[in-house]
N, C-alpha and C. Protein backbone atom coordinates (compact mmCIF):
# COMPACT_ATOMS: atom_id res chain seq x y z
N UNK A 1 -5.15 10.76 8.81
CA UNK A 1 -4.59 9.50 8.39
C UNK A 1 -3.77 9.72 7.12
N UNK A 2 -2.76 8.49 6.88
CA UNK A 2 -1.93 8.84 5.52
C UNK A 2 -1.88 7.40 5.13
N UNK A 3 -2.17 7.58 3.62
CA UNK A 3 -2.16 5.69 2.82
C UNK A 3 -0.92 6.31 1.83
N UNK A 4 -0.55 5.06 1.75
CA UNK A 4 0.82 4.95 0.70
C UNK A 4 0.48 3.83 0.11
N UNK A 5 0.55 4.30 -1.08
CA UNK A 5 0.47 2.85 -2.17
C UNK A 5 1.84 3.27 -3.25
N UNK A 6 1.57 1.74 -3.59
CA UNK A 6 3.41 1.62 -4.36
C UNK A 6 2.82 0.64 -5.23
N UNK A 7 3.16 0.57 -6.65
CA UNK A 7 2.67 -0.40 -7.66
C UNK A 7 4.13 -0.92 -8.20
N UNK A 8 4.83 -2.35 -7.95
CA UNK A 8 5.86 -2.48 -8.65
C UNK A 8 5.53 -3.50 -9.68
N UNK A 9 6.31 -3.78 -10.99
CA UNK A 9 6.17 -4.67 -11.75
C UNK A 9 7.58 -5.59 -11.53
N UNK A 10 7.69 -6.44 -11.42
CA UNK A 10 8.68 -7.05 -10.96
C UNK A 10 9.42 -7.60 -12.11
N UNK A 11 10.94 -7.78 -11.92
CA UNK A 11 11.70 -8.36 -12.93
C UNK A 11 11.07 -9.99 -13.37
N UNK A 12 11.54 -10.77 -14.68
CA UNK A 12 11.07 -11.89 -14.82
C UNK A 12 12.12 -12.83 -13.80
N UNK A 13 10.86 -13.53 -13.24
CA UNK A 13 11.53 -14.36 -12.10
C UNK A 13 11.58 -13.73 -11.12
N UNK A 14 11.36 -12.81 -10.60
CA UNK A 14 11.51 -12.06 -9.26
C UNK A 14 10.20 -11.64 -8.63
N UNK A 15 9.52 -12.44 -9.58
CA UNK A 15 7.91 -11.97 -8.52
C UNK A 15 7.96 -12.60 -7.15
N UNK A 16 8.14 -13.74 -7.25
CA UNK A 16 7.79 -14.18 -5.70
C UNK A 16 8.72 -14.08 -4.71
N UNK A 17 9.98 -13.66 -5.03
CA UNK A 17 10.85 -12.97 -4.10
C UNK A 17 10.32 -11.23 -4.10
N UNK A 18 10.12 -10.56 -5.13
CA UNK A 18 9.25 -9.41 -4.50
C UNK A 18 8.33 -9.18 -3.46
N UNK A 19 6.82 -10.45 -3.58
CA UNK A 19 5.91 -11.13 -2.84
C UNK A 19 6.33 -11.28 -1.49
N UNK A 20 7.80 -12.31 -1.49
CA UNK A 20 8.12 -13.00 -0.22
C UNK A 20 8.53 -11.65 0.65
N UNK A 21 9.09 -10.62 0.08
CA UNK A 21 9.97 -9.60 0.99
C UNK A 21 8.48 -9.04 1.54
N UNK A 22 7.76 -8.33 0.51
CA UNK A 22 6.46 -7.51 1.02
C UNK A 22 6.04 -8.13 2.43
N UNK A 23 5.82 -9.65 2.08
CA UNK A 23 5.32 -10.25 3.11
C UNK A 23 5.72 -10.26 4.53
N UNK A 24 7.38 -10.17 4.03
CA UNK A 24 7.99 -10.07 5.25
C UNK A 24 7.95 -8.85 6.54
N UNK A 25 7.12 -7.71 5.44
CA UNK A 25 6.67 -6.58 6.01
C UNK A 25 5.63 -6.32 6.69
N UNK A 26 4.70 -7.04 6.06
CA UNK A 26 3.21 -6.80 6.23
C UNK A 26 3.33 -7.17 8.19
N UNK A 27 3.53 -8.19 8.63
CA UNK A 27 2.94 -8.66 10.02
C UNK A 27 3.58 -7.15 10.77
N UNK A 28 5.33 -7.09 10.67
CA UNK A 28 5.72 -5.95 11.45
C UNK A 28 4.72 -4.82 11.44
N UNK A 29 4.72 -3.98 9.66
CA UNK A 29 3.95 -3.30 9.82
C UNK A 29 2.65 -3.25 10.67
N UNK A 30 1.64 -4.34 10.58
CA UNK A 30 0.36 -4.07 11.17
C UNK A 30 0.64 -4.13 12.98
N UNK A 31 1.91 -4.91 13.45
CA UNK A 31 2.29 -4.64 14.43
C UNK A 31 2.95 -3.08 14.86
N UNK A 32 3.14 -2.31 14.29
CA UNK A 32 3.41 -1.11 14.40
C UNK A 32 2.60 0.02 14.94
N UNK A 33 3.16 0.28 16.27
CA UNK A 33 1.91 1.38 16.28
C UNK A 33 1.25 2.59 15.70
N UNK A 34 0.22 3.00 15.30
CA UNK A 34 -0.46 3.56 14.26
C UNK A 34 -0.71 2.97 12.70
N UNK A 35 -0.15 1.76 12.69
CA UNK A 35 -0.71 1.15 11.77
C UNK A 35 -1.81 0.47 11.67
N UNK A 36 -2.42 1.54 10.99
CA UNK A 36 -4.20 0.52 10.76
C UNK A 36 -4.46 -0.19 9.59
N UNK A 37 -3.32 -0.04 8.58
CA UNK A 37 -4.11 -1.48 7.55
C UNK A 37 -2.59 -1.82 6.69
N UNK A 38 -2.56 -2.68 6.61
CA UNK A 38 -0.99 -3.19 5.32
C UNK A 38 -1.78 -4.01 4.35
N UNK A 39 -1.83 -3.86 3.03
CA UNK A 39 -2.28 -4.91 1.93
C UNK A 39 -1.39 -5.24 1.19
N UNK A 40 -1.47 -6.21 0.33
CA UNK A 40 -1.03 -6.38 -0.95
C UNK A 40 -1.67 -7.45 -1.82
N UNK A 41 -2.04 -6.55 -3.06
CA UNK A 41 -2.31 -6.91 -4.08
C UNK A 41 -1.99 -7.47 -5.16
N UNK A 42 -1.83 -8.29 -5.76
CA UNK A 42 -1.80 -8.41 -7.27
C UNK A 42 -2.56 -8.52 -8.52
N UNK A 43 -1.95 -7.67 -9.58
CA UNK A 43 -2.79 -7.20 -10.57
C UNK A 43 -2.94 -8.90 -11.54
N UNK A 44 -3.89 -8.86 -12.54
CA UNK A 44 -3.39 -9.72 -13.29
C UNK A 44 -3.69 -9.17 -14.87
N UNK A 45 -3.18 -9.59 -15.96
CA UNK A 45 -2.50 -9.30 -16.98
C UNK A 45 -0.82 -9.67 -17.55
N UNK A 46 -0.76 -8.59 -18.75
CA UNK A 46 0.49 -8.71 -19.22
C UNK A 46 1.83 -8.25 -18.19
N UNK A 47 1.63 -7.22 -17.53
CA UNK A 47 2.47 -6.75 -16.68
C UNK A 47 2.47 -7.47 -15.06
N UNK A 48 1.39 -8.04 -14.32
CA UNK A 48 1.16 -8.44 -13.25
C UNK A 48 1.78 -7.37 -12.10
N UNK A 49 1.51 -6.40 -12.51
CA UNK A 49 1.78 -5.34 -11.13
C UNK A 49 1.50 -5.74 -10.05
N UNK A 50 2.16 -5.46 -8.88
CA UNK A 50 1.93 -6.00 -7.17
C UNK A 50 1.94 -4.67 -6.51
N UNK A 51 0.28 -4.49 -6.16
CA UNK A 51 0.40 -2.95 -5.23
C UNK A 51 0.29 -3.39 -3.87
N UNK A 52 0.95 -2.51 -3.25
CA UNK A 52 1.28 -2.71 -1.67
C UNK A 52 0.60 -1.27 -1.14
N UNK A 53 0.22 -1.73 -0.32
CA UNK A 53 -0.92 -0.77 0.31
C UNK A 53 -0.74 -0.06 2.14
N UNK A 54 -0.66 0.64 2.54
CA UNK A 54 -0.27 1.10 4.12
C UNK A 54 -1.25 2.16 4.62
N UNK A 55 -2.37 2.12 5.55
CA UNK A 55 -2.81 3.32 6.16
C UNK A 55 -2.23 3.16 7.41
N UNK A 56 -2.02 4.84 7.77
CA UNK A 56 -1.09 4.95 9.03
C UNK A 56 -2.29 6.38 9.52
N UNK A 57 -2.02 5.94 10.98
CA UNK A 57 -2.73 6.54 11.71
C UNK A 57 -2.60 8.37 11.45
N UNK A 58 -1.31 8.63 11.81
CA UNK A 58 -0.70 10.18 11.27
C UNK A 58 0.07 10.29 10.77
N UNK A 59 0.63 11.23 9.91
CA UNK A 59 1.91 11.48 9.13
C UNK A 59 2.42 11.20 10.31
N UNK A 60 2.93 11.83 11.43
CA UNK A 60 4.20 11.12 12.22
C UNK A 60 4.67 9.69 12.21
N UNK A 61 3.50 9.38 12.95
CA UNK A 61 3.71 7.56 12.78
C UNK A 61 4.15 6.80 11.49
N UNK A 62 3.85 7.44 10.07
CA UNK A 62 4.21 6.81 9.01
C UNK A 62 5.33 7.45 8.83
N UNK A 63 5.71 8.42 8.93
CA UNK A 63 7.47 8.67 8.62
C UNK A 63 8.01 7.98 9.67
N UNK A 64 7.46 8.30 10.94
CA UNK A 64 8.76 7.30 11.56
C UNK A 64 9.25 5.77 10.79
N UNK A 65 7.98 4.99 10.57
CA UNK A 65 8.04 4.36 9.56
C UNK A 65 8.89 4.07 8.47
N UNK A 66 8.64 5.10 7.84
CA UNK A 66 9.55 5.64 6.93
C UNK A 66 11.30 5.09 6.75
N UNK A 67 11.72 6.12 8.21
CA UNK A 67 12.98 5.83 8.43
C UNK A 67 13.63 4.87 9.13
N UNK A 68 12.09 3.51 9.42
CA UNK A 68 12.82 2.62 10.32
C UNK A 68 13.65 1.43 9.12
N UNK A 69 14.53 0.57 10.01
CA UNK A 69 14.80 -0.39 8.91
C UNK A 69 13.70 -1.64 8.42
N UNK A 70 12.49 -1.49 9.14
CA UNK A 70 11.88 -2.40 8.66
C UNK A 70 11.45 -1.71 7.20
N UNK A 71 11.15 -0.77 6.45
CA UNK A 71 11.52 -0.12 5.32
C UNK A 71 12.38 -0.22 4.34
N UNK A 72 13.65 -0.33 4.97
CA UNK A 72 14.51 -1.04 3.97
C UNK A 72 13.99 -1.88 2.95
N UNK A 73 12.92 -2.97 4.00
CA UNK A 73 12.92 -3.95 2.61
C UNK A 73 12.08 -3.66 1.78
N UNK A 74 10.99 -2.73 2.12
CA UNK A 74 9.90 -2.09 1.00
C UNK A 74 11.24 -1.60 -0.29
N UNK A 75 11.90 -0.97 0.16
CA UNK A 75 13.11 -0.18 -0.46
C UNK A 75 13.64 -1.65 -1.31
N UNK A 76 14.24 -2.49 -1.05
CA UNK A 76 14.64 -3.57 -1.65
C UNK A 76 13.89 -3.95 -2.77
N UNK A 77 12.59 -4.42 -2.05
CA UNK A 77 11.52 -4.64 -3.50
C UNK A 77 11.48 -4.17 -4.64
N UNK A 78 11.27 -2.53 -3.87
CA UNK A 78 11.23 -1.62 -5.14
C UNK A 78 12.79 -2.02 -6.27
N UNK A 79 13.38 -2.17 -5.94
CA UNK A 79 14.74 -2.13 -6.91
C UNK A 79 14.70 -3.69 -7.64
N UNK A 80 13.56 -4.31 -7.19
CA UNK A 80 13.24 -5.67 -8.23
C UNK A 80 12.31 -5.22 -9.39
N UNK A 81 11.97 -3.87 -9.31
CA UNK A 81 11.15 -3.62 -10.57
C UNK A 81 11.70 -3.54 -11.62
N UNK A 82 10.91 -3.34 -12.73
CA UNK A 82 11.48 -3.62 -14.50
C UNK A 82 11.41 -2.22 -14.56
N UNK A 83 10.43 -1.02 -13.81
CA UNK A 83 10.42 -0.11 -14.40
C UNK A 83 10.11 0.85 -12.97
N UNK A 84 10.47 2.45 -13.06
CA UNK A 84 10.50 2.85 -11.68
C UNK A 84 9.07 2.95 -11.24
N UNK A 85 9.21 2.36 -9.91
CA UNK A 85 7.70 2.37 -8.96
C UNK A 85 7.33 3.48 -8.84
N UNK A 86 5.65 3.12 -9.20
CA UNK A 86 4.79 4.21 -8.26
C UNK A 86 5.24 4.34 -7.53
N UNK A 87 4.60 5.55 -6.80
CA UNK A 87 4.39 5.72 -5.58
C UNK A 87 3.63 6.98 -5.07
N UNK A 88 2.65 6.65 -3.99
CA UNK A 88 1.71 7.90 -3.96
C UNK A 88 1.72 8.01 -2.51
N UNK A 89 1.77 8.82 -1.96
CA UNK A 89 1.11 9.20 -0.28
C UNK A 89 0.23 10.39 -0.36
N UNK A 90 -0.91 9.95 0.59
CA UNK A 90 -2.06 10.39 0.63
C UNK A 90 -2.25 11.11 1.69
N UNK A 91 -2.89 12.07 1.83
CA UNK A 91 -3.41 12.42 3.56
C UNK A 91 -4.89 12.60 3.43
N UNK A 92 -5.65 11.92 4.04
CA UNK A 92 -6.80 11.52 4.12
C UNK A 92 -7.73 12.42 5.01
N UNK A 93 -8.41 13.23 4.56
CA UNK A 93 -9.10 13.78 5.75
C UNK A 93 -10.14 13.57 6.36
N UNK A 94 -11.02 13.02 5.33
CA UNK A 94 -12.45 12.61 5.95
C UNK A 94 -12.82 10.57 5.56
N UNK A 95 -13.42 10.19 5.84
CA UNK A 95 -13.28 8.58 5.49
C UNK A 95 -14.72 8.47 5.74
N UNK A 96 -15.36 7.68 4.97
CA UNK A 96 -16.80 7.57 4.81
C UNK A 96 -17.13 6.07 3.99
N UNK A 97 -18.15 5.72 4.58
CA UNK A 97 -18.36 3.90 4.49
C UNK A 97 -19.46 3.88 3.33
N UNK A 98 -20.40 2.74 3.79
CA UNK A 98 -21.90 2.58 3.11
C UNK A 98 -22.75 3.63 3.63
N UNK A 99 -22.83 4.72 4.24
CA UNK A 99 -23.53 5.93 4.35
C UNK A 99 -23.70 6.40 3.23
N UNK A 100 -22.54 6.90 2.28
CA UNK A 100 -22.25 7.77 1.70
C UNK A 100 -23.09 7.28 0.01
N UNK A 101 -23.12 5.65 0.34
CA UNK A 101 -23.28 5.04 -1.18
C UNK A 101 -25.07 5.15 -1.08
N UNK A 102 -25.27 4.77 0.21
CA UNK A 102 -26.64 5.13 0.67
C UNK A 102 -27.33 6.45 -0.03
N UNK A 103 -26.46 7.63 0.70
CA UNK A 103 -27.07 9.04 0.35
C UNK A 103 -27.01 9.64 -0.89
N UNK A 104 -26.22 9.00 -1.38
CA UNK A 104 -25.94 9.37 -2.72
C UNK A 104 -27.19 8.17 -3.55
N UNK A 105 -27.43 7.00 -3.23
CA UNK A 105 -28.37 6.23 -4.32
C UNK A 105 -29.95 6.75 -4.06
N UNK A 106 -29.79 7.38 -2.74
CA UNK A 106 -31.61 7.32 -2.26
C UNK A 106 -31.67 8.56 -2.58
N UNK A 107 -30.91 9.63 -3.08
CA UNK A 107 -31.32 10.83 -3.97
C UNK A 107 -30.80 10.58 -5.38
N UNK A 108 -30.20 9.86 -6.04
CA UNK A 108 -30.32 9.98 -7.38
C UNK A 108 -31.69 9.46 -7.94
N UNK A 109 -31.67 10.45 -8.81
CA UNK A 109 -33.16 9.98 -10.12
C UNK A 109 -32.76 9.34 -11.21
N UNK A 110 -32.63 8.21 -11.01
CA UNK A 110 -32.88 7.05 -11.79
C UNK A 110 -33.73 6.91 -12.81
């Protein structure tokens, strides 16, 4: 699997046209095949960062992604920032739930 996260801070006045575009992404994306999750967040504070969030099934499927035009408008957003966006891609190899918080609390010594 591969997650991409992107943290933009948006110009003043341009948050909710940042918001509105993401949004405009999110349904395609999760309609996309190999897309298993689209989020978006917002921070709160002085800066109010908006992270946008994507797990994709395989690197293939997320570059195709990548180069489709529904991307563009991720691309758009980004250029409403005050300052240049994060941006991270991940490749995920193993994924682990409440097992892990389990095995790890029922052997720590407390």
């Amino acid at each position: 699997m591969m997650l991409a996260m992107m943290k933009i801070v948006p110009s003043p006045g341009k948050r909710q046209e940042t918001l509105d575009i993401l949004l405009s992404v999110k349904g395609p994306a999760l309609a996309t095949p190999g897309c298993r999750a689209c989020s978006i967040f917002e921070e709160q504070g002085d800066e109010q960062t908006i992270a946008y969030i994507e797990l994709w099934q395989s690197p293939a499927e997320m570059y195709r992604h990548i180069r489709s035009s529904l991307y563009s408008r991720i691309l758009e957003a980004m250029e409403l920032s005050t300052s240049k966006p994060e941006i991270c891609f991940h490749t995920v190899l193993r994924t682990e739930g409440m097992e892990l918080i389990e095995s790890l609390r029922s052997t720590s010594t407390m």
